[in-house]
N, C-alpha and C. Protein backbone atom coordinates (compact mmCIF):
# COMPACT_ATOMS: atom_id res chain seq x y z
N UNK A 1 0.83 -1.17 0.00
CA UNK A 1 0.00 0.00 0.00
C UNK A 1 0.89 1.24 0.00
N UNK A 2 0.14 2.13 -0.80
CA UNK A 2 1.26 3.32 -1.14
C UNK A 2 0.97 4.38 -0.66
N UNK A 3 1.67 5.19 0.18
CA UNK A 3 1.13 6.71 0.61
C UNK A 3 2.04 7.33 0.35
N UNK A 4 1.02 8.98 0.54
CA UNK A 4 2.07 9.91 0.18
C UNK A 4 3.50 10.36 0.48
N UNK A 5 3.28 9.71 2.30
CA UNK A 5 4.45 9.75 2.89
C UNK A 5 5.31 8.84 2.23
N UNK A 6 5.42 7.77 1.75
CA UNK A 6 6.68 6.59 1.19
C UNK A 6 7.17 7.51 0.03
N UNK A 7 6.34 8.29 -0.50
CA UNK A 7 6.78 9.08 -1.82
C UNK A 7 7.72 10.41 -1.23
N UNK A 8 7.48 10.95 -0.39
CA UNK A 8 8.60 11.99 0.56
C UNK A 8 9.85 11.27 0.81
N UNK A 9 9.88 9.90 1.00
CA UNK A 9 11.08 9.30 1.85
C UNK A 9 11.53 8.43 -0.18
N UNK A 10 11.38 8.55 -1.02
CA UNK A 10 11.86 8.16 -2.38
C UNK A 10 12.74 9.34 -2.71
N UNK A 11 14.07 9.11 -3.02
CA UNK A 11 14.46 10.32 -3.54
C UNK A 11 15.71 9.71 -4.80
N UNK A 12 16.20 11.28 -5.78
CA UNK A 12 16.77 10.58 -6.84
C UNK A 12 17.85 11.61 -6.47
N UNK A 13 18.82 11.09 -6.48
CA UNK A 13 20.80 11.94 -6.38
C UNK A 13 19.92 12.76 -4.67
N UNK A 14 19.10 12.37 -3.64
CA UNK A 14 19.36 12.74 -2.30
C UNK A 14 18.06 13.86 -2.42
N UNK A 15 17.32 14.03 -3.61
CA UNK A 15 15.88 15.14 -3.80
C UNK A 15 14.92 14.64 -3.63
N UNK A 16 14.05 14.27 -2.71
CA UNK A 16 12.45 14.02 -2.95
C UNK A 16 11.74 14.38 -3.88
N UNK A 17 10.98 13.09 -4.28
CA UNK A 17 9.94 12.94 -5.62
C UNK A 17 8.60 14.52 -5.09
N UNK A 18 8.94 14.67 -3.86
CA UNK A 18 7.97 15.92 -3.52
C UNK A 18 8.47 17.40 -3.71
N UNK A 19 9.97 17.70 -4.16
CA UNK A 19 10.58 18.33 -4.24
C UNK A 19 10.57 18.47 -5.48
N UNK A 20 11.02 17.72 -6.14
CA UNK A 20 10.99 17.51 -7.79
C UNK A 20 9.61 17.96 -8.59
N UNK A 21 8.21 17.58 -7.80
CA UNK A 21 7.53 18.03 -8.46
C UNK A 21 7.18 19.48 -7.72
N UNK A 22 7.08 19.93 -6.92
CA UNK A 22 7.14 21.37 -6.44
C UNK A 22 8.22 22.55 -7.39
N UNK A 23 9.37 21.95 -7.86
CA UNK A 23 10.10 22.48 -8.46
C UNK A 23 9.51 22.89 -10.25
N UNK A 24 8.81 21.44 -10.25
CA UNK A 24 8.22 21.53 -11.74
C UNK A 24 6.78 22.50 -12.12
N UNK A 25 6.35 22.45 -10.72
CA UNK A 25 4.80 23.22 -10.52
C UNK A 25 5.46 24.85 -10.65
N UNK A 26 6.65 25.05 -10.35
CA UNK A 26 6.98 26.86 -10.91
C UNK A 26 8.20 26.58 -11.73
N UNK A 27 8.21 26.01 -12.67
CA UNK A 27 8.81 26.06 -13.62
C UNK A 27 10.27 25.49 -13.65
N UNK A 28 10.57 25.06 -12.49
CA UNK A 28 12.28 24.70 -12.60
C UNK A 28 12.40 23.35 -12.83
N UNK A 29 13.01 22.94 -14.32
CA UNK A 29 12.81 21.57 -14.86
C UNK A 29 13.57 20.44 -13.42
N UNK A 30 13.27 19.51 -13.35
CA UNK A 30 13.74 18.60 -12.24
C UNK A 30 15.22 18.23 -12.86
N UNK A 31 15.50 18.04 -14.00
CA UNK A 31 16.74 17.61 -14.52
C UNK A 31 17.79 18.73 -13.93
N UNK A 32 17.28 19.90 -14.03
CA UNK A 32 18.60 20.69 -13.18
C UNK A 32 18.58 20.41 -11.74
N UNK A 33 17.98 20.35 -11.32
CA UNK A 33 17.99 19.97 -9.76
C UNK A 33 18.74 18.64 -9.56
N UNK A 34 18.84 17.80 -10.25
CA UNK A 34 19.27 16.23 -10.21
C UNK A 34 20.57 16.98 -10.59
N UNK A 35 20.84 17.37 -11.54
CA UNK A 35 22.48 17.55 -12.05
C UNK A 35 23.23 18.56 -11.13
N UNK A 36 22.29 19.42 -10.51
CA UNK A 36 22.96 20.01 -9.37
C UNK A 36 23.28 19.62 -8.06
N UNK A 37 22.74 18.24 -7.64
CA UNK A 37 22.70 17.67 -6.47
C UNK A 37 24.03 17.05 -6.31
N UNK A 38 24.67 17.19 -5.12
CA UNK A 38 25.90 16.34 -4.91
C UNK A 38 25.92 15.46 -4.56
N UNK A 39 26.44 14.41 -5.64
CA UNK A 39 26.51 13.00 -5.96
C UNK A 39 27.55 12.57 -4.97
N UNK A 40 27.28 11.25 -4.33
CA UNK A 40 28.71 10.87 -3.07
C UNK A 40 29.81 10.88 -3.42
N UNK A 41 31.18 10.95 -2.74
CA UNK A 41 32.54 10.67 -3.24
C UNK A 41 32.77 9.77 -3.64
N UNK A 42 33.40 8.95 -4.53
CA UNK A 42 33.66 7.75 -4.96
C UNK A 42 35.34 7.74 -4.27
N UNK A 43 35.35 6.78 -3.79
CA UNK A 43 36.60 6.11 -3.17
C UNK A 43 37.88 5.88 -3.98
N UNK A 44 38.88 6.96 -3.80
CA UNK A 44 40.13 6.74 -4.65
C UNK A 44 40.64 5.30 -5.56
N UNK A 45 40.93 4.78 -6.06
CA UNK A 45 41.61 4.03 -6.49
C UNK A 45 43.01 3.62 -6.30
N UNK A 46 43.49 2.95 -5.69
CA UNK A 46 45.00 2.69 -5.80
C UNK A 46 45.70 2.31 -7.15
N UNK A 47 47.15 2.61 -7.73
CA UNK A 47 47.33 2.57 -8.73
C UNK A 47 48.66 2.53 -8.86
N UNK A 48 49.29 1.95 -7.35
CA UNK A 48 50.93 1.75 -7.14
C UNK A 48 50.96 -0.27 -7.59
N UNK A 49 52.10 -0.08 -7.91
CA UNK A 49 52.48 -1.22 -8.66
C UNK A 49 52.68 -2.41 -7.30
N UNK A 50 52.53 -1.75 -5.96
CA UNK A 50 52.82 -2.90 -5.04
C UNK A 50 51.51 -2.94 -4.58
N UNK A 51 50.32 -2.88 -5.13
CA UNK A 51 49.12 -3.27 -4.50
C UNK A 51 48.16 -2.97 -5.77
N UNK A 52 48.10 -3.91 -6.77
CA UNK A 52 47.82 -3.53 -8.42
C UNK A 52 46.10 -4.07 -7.83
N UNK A 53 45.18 -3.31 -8.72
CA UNK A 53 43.99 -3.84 -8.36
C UNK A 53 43.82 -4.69 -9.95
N UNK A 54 42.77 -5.33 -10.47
CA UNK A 54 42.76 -6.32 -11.42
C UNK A 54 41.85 -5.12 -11.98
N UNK A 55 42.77 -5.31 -13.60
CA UNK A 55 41.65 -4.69 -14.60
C UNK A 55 42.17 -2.98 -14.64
N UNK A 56 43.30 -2.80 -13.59
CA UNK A 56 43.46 -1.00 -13.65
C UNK A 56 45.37 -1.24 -14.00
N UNK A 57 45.68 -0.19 -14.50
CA UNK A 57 47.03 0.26 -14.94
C UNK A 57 47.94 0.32 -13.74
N UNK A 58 49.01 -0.15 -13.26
CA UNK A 58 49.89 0.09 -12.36
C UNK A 58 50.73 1.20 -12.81
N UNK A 59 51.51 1.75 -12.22
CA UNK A 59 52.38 2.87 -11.77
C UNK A 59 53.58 2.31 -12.15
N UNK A 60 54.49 2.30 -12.51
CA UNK A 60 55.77 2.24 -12.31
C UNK A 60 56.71 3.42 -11.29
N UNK A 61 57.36 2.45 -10.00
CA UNK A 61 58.13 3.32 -9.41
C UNK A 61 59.27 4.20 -9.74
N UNK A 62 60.29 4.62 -9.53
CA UNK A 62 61.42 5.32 -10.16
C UNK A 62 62.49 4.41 -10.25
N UNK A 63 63.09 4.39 -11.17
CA UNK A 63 64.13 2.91 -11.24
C UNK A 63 63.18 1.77 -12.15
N UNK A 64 61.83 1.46 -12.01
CA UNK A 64 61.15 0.61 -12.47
C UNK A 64 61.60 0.46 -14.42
N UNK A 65 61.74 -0.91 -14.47
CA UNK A 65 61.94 -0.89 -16.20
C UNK A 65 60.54 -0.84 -16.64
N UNK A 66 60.88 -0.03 -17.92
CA UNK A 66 59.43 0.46 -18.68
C UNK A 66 59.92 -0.23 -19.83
N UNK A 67 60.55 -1.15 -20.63
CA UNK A 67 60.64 -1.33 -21.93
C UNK A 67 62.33 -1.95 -21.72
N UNK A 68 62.34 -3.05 -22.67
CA UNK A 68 63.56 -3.84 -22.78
C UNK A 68 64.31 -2.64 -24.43
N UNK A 69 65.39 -2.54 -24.04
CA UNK A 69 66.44 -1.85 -25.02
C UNK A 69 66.50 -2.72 -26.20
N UNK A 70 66.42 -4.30 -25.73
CA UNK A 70 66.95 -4.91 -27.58
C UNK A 70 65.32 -5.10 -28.08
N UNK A 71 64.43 -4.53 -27.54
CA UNK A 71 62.89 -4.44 -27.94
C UNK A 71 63.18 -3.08 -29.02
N UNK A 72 64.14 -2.22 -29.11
CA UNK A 72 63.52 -1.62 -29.75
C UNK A 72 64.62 -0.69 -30.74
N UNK A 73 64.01 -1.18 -32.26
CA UNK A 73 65.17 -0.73 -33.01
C UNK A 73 66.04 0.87 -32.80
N UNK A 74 67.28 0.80 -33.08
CA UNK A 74 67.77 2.43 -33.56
C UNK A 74 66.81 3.22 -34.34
N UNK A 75 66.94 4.15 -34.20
CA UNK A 75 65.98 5.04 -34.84
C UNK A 75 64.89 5.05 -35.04
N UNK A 76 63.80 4.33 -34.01
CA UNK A 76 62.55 3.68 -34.03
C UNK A 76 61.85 4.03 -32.67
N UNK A 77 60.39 4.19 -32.13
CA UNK A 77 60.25 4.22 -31.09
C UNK A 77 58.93 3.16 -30.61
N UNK A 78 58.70 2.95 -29.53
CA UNK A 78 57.69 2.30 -29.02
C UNK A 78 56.84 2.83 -28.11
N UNK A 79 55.81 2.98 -28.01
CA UNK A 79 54.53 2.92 -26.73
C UNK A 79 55.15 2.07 -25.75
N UNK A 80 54.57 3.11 -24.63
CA UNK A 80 55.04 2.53 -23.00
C UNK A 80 54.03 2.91 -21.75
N UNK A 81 54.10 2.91 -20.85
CA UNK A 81 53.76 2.90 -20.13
C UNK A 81 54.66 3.55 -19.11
N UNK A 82 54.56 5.14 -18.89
CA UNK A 82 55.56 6.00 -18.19
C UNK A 82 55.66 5.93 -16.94
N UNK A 83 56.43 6.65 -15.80
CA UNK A 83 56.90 6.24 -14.65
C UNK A 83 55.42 6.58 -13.77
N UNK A 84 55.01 7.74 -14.25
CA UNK A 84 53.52 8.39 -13.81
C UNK A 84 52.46 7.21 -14.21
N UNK A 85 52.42 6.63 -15.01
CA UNK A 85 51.18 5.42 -15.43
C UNK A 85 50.66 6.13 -16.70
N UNK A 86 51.03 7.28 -17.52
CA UNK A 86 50.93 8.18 -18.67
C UNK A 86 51.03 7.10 -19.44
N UNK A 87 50.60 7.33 -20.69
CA UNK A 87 51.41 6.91 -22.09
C UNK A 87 52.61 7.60 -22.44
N UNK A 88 53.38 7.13 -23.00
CA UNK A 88 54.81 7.52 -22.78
C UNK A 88 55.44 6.93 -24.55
N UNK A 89 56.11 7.54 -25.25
CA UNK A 89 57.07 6.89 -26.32
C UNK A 89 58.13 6.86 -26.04
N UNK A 90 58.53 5.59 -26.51
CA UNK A 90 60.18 5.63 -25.82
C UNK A 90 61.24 5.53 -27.28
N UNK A 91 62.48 6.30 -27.11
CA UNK A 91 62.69 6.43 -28.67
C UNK A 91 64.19 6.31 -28.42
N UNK A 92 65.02 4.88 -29.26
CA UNK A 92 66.15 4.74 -28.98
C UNK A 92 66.83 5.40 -30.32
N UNK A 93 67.75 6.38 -29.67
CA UNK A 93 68.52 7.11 -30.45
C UNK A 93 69.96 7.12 -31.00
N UNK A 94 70.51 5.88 -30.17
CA UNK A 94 71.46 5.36 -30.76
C UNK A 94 71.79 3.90 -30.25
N UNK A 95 72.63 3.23 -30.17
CA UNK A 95 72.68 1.95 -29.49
C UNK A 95 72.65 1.61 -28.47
N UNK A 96 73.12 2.70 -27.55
CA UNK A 96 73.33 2.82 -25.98
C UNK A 96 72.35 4.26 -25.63
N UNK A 97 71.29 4.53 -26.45
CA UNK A 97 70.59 5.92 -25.30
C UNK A 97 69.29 5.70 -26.23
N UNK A 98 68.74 6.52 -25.21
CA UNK A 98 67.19 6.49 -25.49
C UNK A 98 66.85 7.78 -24.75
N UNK A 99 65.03 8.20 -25.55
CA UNK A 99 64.90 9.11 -24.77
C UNK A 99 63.12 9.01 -25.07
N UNK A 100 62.79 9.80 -24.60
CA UNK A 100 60.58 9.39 -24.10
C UNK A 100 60.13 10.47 -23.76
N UNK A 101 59.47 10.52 -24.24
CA UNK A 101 57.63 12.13 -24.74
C UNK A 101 57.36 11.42 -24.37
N UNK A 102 56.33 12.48 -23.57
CA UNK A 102 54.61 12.08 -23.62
C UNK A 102 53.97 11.70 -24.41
N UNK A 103 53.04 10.64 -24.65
CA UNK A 103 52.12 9.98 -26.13
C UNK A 103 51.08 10.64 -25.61
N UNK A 104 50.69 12.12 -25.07
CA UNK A 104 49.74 12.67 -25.23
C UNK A 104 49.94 13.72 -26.22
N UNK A 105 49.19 14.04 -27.55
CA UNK A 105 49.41 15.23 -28.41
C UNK A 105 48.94 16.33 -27.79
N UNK A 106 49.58 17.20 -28.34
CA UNK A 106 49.13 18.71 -27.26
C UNK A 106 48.70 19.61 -28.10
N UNK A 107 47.69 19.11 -29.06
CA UNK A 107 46.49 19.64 -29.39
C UNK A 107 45.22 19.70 -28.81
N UNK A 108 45.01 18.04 -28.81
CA UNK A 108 43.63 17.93 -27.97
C UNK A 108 43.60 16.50 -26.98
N UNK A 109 44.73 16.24 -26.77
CA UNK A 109 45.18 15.31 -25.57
C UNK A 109 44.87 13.78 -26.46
N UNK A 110 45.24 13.61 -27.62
CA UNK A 110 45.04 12.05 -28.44
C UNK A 110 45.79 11.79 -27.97
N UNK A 111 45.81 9.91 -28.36
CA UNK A 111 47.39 9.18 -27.31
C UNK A 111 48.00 9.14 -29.33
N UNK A 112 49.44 9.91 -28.97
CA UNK A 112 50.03 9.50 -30.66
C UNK A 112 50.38 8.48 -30.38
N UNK A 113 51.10 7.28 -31.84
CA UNK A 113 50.99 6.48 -31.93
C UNK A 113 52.68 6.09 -32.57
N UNK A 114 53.85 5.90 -32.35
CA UNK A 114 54.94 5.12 -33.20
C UNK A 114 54.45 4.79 -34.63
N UNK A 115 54.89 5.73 -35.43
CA UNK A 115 54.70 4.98 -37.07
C UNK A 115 55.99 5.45 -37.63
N UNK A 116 57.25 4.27 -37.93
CA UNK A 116 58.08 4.24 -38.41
C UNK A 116 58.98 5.58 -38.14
N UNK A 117 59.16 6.56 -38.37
CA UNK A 117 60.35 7.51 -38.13
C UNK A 117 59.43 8.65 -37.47
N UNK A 118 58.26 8.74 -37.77
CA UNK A 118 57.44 9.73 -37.05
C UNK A 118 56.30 9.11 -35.94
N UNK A 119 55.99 9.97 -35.44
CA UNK A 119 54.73 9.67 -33.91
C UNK A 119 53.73 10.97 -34.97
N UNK A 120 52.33 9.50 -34.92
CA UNK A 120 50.97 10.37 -35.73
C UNK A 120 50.05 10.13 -34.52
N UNK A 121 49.40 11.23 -34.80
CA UNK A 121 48.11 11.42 -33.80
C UNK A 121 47.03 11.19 -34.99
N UNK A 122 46.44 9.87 -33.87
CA UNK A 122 44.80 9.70 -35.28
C UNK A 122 43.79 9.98 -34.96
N UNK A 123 43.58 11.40 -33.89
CA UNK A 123 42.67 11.94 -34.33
C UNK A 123 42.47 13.32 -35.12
N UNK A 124 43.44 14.34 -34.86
CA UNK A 124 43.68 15.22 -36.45
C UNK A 124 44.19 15.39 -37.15
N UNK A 125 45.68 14.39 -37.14
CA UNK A 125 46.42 14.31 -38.52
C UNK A 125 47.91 15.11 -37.30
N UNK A 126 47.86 15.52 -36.45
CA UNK A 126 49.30 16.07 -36.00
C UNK A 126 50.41 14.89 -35.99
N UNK A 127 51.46 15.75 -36.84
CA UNK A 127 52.42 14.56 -37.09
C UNK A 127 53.99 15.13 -36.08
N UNK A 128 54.54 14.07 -35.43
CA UNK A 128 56.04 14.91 -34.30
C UNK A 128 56.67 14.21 -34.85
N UNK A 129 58.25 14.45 -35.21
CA UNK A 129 59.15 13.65 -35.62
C UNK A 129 59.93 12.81 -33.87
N UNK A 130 60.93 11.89 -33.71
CA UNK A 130 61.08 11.16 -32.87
C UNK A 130 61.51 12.01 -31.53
N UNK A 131 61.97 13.20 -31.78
CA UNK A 131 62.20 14.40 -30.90
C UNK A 131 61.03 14.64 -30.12
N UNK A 132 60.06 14.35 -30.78
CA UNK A 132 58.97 15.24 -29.98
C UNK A 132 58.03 16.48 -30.97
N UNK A 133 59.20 16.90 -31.78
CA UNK A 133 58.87 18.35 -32.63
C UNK A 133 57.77 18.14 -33.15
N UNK A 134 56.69 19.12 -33.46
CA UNK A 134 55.55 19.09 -34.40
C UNK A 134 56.59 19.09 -35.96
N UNK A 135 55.79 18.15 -36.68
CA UNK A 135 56.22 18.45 -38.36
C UNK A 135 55.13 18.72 -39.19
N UNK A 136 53.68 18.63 -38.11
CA UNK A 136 52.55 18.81 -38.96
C UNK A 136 51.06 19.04 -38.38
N UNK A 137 50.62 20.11 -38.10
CA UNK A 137 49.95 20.49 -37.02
C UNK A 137 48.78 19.26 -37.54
N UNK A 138 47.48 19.92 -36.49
CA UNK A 138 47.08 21.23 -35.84
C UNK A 138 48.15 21.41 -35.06
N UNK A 139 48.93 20.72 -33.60
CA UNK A 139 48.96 20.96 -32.64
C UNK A 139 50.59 21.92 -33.38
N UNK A 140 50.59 23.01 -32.21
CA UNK A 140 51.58 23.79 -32.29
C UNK A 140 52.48 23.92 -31.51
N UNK A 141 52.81 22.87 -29.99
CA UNK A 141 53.32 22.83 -28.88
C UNK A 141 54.31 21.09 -29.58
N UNK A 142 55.30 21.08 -28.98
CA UNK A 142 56.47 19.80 -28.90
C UNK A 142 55.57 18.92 -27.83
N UNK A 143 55.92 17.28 -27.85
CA UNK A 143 55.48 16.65 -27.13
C UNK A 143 56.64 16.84 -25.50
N UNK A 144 55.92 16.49 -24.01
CA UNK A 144 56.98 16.93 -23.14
C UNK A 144 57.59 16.07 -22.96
N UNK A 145 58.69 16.04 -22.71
CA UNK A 145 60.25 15.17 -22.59
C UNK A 145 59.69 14.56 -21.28
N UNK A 146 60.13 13.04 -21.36
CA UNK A 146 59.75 12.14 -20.21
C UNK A 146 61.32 11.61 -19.38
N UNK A 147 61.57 11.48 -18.10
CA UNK A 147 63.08 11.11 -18.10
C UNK A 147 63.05 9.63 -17.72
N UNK A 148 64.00 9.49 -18.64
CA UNK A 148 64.08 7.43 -18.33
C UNK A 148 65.76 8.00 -18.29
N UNK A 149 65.73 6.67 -18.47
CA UNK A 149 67.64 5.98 -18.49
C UNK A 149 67.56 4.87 -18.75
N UNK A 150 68.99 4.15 -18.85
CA UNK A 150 69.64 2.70 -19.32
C UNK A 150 69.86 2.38 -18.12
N UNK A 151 69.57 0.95 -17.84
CA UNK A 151 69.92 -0.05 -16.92
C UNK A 151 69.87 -1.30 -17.32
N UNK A 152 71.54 -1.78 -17.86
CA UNK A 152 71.43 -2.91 -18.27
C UNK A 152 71.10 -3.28 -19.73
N UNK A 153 69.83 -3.74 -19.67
CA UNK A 153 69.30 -4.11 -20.69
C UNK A 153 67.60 -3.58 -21.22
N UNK A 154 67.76 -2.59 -19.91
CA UNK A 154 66.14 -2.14 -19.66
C UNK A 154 66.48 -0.51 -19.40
N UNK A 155 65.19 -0.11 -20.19
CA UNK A 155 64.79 1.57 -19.78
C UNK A 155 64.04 1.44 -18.92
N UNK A 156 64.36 2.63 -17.64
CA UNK A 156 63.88 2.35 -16.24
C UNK A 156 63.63 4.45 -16.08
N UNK A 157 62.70 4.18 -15.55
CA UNK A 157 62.12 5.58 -15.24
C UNK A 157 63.18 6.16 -14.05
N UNK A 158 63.29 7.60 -14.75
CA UNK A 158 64.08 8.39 -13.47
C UNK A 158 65.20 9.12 -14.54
């Protein structure tokens, strides 16, 4: 059995169904009232590599290897996974060094992509040569320099 009172104690994002329509009886659509209501906090996520949750991206610490060195030709670069948990390109520049941008384009934040001597962004055509440099807008900003190093046989963040 339904009364008016169970309809006071119903509410949507924390507003009573009696509120909602009082709001609608002088004109204030209920959809703004719902989108204005403060929705609960959602509980951080952890995202350190010593307590990985299943299904989410770990972190790499400082020192952590991001990419094996004989993975990746001279003058060639690869997608990584940066010390921050970023997308990251990592770009070996001679036999013994390497160096890593951000794989975010800094036009409109696309992840670019390693294609043979250049990094393309597929969503407007911005093309960076292995530096980082724009060679072909839109975007008009360099990708930002990421710091790795050699260890061994592995590029390790830091």
């Amino acid at each position: 059995m339904s009364t008016e009172h169970e309809d006071d104690r119903s509410t949507v994002s924390g507003i009573s169904r009696r509120s909602l329509l009082a709001a609608g009886a002088i004109g204030i659509p209920a959809v703004a009232l719902v989108a204005c209501s403060k929705a609960p906090a959602e509980e951080p996520t952890p995202t350190s590599s010593s307590s990985p949750v299943q299904g989410l991206p770990t972190t790499p610490a400082s020192g952590a290897p991001l990419a094996k060195l004989s993975d990746i030709t001279v003058g060639e670069a690869i997608a990584a996974t940066g010390p921050d948990g970023g997308d990251i390109i990592i770009v070996r520049t001679a036999a013994t060094t390497v160096e890593a941008y951000s794989a975010i384009c800094t036009h409109e934040g696309c992840t670019v992509k390693p294609a043979g001597k250049e990094l393309d962004c597929p969503c407007h055509g911005s093309v960076f040569d292995l530096k980082g440099a724009v060679l072909n807008g839109p975007a008009q900003r360099p990708l930002k320099a990421v710091k790795v190093a050699l260890s061994g046989d592995n590029v390790v963040a830091g």
